[in-house]
N, C-alpha and C. Protein backbone atom coordinates (compact mmCIF):
# COMPACT_ATOMS: atom_id res chain seq x y z
N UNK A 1 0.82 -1.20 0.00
CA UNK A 1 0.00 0.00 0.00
C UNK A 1 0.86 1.26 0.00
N UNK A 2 2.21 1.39 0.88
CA UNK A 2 2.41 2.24 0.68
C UNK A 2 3.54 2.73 -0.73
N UNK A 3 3.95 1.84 -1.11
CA UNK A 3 3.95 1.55 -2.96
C UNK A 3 3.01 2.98 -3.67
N UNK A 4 2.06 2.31 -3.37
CA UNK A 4 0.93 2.96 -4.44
C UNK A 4 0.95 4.34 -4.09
N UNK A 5 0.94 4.55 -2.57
CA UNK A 5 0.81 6.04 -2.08
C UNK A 5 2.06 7.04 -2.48
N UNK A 6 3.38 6.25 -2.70
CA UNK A 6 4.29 7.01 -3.01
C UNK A 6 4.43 7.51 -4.69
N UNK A 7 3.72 6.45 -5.16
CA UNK A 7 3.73 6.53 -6.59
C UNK A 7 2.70 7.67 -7.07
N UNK A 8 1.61 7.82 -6.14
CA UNK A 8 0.28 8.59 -6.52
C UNK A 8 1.51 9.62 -6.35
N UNK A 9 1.68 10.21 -4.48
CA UNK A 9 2.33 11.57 -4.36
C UNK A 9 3.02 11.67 -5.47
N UNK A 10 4.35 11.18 -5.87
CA UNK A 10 4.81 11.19 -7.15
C UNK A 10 4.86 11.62 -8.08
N UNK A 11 3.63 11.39 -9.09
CA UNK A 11 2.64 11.17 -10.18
C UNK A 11 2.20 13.04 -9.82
N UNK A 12 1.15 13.23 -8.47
CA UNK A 12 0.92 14.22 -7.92
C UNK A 12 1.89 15.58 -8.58
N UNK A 13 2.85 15.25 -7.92
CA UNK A 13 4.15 16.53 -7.56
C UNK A 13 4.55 16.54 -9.04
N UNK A 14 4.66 15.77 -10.12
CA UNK A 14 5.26 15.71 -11.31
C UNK A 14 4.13 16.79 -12.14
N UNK A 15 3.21 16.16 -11.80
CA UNK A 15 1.81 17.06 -12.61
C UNK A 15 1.64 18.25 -12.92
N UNK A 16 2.07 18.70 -11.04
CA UNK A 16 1.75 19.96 -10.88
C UNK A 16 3.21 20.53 -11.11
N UNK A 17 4.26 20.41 -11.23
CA UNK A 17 5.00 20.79 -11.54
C UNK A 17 5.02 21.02 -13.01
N UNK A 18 4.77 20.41 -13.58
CA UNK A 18 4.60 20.09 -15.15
C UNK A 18 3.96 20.94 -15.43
N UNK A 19 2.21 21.32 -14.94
CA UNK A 19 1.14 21.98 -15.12
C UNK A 19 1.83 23.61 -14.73
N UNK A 20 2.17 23.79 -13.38
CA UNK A 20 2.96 25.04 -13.22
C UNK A 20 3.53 25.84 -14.10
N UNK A 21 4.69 24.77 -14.64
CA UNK A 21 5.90 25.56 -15.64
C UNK A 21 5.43 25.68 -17.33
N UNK A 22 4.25 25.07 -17.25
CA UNK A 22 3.90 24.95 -18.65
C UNK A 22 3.31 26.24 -19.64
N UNK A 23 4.24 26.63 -20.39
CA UNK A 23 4.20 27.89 -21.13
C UNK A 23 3.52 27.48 -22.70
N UNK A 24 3.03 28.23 -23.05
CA UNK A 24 2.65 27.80 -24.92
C UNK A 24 3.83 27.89 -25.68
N UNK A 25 4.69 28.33 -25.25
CA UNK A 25 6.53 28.45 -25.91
C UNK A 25 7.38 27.20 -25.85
N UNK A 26 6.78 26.72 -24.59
CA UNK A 26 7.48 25.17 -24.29
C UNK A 26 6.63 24.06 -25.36
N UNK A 27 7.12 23.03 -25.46
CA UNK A 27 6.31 21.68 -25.77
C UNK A 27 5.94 20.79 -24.65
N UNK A 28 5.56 19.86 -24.82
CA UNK A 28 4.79 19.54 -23.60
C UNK A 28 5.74 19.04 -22.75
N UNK A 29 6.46 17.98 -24.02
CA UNK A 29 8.02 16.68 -23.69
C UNK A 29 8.72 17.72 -22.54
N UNK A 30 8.83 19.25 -22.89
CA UNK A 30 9.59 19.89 -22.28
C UNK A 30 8.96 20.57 -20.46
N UNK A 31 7.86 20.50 -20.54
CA UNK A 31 7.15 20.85 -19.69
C UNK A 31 7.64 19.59 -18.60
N UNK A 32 6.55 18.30 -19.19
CA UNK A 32 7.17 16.96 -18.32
C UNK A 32 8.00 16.67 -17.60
N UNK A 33 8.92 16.41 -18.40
CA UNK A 33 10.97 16.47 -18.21
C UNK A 33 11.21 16.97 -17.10
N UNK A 34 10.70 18.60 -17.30
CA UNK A 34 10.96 19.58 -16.05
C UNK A 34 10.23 19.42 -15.03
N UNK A 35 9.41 19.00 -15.28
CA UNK A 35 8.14 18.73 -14.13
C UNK A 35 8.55 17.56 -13.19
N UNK A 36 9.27 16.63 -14.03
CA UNK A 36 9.84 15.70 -13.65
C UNK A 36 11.08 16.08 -12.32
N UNK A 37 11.88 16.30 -13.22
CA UNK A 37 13.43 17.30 -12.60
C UNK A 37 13.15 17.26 -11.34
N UNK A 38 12.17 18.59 -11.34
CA UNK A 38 12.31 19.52 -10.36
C UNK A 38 11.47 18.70 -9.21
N UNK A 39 10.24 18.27 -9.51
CA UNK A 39 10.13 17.39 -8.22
C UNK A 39 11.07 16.98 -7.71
N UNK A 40 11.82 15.98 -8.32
CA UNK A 40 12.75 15.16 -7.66
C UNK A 40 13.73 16.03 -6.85
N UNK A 41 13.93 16.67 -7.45
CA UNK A 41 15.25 17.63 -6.89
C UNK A 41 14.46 18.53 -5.59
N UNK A 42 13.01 18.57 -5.50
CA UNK A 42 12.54 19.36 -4.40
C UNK A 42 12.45 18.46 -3.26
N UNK A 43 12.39 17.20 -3.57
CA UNK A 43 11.69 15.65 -2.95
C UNK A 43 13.08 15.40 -1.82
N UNK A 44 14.41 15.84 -2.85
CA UNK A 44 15.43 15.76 -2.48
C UNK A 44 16.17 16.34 -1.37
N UNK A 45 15.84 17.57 -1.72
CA UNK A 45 16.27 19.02 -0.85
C UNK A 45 15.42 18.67 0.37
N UNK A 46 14.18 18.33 0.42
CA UNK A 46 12.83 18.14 1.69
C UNK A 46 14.24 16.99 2.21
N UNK A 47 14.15 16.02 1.92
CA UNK A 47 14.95 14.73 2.16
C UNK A 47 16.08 15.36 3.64
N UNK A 48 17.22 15.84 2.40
CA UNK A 48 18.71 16.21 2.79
C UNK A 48 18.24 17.37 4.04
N UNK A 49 17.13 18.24 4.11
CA UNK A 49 17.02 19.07 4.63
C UNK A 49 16.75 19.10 6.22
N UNK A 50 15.53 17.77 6.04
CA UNK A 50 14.95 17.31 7.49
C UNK A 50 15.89 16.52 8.20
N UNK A 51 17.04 15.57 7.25
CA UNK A 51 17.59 14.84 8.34
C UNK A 51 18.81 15.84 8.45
N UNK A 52 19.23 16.99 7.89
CA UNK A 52 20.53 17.92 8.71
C UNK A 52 20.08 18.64 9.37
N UNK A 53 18.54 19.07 9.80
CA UNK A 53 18.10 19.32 10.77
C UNK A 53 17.73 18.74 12.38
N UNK A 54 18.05 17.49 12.38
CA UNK A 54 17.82 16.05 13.04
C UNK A 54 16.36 15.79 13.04
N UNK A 55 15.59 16.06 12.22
CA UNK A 55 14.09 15.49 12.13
C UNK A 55 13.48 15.17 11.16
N UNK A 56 13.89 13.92 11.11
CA UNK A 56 13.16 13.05 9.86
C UNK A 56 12.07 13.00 9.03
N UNK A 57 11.01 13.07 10.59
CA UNK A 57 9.86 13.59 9.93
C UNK A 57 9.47 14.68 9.55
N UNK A 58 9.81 15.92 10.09
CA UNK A 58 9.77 16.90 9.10
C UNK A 58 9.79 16.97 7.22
N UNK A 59 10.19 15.70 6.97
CA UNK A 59 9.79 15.24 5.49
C UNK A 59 8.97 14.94 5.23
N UNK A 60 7.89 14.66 5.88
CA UNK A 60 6.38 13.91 5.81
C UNK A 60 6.00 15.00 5.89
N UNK A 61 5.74 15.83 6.73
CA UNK A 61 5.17 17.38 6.88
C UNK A 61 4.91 18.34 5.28
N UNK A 62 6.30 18.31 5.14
CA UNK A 62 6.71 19.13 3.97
C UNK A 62 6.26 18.46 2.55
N UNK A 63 6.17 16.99 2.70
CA UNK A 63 5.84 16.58 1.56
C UNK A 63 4.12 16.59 1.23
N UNK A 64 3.69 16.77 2.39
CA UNK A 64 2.65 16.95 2.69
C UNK A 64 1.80 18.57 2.25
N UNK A 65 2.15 19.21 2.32
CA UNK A 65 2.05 20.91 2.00
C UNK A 65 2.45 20.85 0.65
N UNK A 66 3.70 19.81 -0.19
CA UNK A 66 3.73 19.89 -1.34
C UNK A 66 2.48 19.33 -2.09
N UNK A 67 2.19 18.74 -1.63
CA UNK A 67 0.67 17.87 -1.99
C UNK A 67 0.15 18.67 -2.02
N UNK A 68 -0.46 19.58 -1.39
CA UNK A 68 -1.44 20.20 -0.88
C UNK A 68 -1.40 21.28 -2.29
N UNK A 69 0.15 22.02 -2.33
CA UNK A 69 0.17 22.97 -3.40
C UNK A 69 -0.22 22.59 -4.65
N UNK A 70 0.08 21.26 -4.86
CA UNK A 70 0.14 20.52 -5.86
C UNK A 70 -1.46 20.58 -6.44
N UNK A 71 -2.19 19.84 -5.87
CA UNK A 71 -3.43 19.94 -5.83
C UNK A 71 -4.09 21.68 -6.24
N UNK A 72 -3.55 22.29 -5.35
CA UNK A 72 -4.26 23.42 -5.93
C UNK A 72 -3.78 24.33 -6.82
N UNK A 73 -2.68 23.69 -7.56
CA UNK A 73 -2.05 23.91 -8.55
C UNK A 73 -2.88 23.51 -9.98
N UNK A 74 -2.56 22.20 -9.74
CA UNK A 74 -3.69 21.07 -10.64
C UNK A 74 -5.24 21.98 -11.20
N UNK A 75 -5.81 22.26 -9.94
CA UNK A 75 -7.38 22.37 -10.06
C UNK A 75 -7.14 23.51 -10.65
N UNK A 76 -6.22 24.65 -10.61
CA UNK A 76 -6.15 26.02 -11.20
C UNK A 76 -6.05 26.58 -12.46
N UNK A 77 -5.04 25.44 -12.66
CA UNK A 77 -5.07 25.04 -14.39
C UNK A 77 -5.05 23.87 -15.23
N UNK A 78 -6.15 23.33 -14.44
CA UNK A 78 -6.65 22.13 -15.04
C UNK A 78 -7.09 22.38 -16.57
N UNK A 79 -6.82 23.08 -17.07
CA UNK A 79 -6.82 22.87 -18.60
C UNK A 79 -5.79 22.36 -19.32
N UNK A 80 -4.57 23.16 -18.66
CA UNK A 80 -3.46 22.45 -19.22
C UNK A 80 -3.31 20.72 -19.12
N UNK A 81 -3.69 20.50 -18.12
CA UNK A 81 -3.98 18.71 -18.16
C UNK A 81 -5.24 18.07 -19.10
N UNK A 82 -5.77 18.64 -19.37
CA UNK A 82 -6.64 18.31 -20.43
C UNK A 82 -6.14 18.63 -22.07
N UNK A 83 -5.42 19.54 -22.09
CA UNK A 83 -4.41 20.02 -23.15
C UNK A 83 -3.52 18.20 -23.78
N UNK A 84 -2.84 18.18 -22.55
CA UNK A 84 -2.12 17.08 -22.39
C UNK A 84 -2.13 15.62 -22.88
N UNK A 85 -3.47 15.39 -21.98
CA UNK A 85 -4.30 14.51 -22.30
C UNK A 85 -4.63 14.07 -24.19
N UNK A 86 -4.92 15.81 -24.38
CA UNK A 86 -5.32 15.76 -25.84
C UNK A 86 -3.99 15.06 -26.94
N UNK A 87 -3.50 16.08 -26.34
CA UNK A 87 -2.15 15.60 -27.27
C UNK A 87 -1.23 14.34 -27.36
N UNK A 88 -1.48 13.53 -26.13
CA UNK A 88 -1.20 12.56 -26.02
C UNK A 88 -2.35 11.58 -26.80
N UNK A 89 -3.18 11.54 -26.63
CA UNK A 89 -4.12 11.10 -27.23
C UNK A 89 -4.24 11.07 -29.12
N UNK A 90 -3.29 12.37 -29.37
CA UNK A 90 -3.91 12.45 -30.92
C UNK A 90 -2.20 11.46 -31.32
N UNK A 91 -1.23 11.93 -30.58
CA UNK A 91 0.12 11.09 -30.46
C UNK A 91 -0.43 9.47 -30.69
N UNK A 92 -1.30 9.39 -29.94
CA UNK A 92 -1.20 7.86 -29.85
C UNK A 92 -1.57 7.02 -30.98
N UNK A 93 -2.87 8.32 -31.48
CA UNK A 93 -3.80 7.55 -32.97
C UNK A 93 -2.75 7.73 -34.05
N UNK A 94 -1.61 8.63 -33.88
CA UNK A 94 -1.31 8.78 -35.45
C UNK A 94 0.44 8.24 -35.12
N UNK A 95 1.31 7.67 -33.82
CA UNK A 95 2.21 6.55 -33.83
C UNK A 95 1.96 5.50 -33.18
N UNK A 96 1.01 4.56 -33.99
CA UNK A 96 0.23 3.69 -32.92
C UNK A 96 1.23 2.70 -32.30
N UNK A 97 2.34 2.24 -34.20
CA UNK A 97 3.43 1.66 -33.30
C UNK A 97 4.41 1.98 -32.04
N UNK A 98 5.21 3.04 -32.25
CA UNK A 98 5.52 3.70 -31.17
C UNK A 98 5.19 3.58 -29.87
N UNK A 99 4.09 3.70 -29.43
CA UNK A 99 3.47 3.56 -28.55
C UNK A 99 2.74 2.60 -27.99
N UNK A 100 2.84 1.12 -29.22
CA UNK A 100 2.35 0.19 -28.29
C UNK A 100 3.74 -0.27 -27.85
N UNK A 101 5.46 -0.10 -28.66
CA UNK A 101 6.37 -0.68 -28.25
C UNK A 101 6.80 -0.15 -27.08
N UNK A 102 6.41 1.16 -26.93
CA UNK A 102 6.96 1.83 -25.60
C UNK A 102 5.60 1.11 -24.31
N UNK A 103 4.77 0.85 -24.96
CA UNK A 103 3.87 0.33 -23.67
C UNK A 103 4.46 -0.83 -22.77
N UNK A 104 5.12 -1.86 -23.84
CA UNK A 104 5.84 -3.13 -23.15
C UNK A 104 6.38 -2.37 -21.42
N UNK A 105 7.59 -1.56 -22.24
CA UNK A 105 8.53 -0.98 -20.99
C UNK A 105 7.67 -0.40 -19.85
N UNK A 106 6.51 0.49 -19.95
CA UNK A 106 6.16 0.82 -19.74
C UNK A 106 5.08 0.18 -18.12
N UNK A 107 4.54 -0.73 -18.79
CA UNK A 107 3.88 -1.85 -18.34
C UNK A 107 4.65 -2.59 -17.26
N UNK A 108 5.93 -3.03 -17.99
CA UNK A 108 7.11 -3.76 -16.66
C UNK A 108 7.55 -2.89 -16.11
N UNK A 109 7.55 -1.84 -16.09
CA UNK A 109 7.87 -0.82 -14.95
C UNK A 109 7.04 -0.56 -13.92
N UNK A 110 5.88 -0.36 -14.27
CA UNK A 110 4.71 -0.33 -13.58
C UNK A 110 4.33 -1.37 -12.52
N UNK A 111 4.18 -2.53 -13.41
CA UNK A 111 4.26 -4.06 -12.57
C UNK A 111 5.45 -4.11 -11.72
N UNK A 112 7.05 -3.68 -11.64
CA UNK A 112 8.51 -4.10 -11.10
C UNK A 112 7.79 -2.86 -10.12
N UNK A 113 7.01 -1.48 -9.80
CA UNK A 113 6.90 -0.75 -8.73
C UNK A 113 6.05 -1.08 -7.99
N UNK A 114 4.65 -2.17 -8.71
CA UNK A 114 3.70 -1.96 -7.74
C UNK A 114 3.71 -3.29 -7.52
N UNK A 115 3.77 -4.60 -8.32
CA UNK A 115 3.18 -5.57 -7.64
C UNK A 115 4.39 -6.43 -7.95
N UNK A 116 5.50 -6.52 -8.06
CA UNK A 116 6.73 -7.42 -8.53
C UNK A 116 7.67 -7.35 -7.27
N UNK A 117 8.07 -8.67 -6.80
CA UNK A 117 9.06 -8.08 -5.39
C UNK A 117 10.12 -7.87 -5.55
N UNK A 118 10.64 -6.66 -4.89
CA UNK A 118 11.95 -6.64 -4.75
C UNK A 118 12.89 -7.93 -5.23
N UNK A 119 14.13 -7.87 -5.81
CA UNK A 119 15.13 -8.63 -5.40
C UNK A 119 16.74 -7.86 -5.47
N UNK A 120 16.52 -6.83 -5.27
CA UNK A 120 18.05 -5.96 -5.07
C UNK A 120 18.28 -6.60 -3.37
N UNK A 121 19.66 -6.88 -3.11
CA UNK A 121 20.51 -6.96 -2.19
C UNK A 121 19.87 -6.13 -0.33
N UNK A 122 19.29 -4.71 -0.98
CA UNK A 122 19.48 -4.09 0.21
C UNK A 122 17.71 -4.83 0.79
N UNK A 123 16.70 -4.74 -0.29
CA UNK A 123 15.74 -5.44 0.02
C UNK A 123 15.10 -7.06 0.86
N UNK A 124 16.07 -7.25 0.01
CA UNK A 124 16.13 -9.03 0.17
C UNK A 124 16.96 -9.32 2.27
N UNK A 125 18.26 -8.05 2.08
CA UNK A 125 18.83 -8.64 3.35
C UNK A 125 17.82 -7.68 4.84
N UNK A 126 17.64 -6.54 4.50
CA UNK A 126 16.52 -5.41 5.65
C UNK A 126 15.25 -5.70 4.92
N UNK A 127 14.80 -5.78 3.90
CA UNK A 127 13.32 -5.73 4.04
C UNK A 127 12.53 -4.32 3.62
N UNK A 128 13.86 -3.90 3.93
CA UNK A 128 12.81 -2.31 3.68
C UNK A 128 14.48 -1.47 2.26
N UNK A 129 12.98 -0.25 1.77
CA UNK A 129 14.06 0.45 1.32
C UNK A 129 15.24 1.33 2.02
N UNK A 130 16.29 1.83 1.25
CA UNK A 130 17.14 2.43 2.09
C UNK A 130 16.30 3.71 3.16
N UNK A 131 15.69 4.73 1.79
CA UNK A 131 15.33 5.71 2.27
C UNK A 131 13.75 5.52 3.76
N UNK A 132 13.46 4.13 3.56
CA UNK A 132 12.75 3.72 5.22
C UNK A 132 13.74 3.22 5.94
N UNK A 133 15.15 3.05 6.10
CA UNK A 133 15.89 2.79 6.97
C UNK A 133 16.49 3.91 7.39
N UNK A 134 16.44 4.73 6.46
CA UNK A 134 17.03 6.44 7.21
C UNK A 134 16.55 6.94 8.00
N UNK A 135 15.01 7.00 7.95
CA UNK A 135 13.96 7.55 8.30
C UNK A 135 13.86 6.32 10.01
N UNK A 136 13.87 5.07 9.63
CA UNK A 136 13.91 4.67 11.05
C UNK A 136 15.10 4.49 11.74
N UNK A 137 16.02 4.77 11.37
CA UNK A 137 17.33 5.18 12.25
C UNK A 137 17.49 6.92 12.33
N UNK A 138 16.87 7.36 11.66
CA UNK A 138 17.14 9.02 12.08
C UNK A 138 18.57 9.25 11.52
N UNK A 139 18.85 9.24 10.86
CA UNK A 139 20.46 9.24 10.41
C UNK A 139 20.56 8.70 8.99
N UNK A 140 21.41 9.41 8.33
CA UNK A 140 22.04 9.10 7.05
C UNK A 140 22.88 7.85 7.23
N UNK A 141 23.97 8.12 8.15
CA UNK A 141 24.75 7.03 8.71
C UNK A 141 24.23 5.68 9.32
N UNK A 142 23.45 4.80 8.36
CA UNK A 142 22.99 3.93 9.72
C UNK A 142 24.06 2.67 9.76
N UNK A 143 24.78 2.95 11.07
CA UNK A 143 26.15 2.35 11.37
C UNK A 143 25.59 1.12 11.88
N UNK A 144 24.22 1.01 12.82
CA UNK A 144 23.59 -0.02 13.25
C UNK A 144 23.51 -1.15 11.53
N UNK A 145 22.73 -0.89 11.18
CA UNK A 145 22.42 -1.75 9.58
C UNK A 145 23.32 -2.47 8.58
N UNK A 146 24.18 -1.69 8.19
CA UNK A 146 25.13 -1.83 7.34
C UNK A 146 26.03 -2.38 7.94
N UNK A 147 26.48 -3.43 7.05
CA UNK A 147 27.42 -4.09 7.11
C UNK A 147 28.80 -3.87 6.40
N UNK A 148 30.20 -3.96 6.47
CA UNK A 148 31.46 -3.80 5.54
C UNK A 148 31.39 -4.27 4.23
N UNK A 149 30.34 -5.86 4.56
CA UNK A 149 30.14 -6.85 3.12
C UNK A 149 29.84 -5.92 1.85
């Protein structure tokens, strides 16, 4: 479950970022991309920020208010997502190949985030991802966890 929730926020923060920066000068690819970026890089900064402050959760907070902007970002110019929509849509009827070959990848990506288990090393030996072992050790350093191996 919480898979899905990180993927929605995600999905969320990309949107509205996307939707935000989106100019009629830009193309859309270019809007995305950035929309993309910059989440991550804000997702990041929230990250690096709360634990050199010593409070972890303070990332939940913040990611939380990003949501929030996000959302009322979305609803503000919800045209541009309908824009989107369109164009993706007329993309699809007129490179049908294209787009069913990119669906394959597309599809196993989807399935390897939401319903495929783990089998990377750090999963298989803790169970959890890194960034939930930061968060439950409070520390970047978790000297407890890690092993030399």
């Amino acid at each position: 479950m919480i898979v899905v929730i990180s993927i929605l926020e995600i999905l969320l923060l990309c949107l509205g970022a996307s939707v935000l920066i989106y100019r009629t000068q830009l193309r859309i690819s270019e809007a995305l991309s950035s929309g993309i970026i910059i989440t991550f890089i804000t997702l990041s900064l929230i990250f690096q920020t709360a634990f050199l402050l010593g409070q972890p959760n303070l990332a939940f907070a913040l990611e939380g208010v990003l949501i929030i902007i996000s959302l009322f970002i979305l609803k503000k110019r919800s045209k541009y997502l309908i824009y989107f929509y369109q164009r993706f849509k007329n993309f699809s009827s007129q490179y049908k190949l294209i787009v069913g070959l990119l669906s394959i990848p597309w599809t196993y990506l989807g399935l390897q985030a939401v319903l495929l288990p783990p089998a990377n090393w750090d999963s298989m030996t803790y169970n959890l991802a890194r960034v939930m072992l930061f968060q439950q050790e409070k520390s970047l350093y978790l000297t407890e966890i890690t092993t030399h191996r």
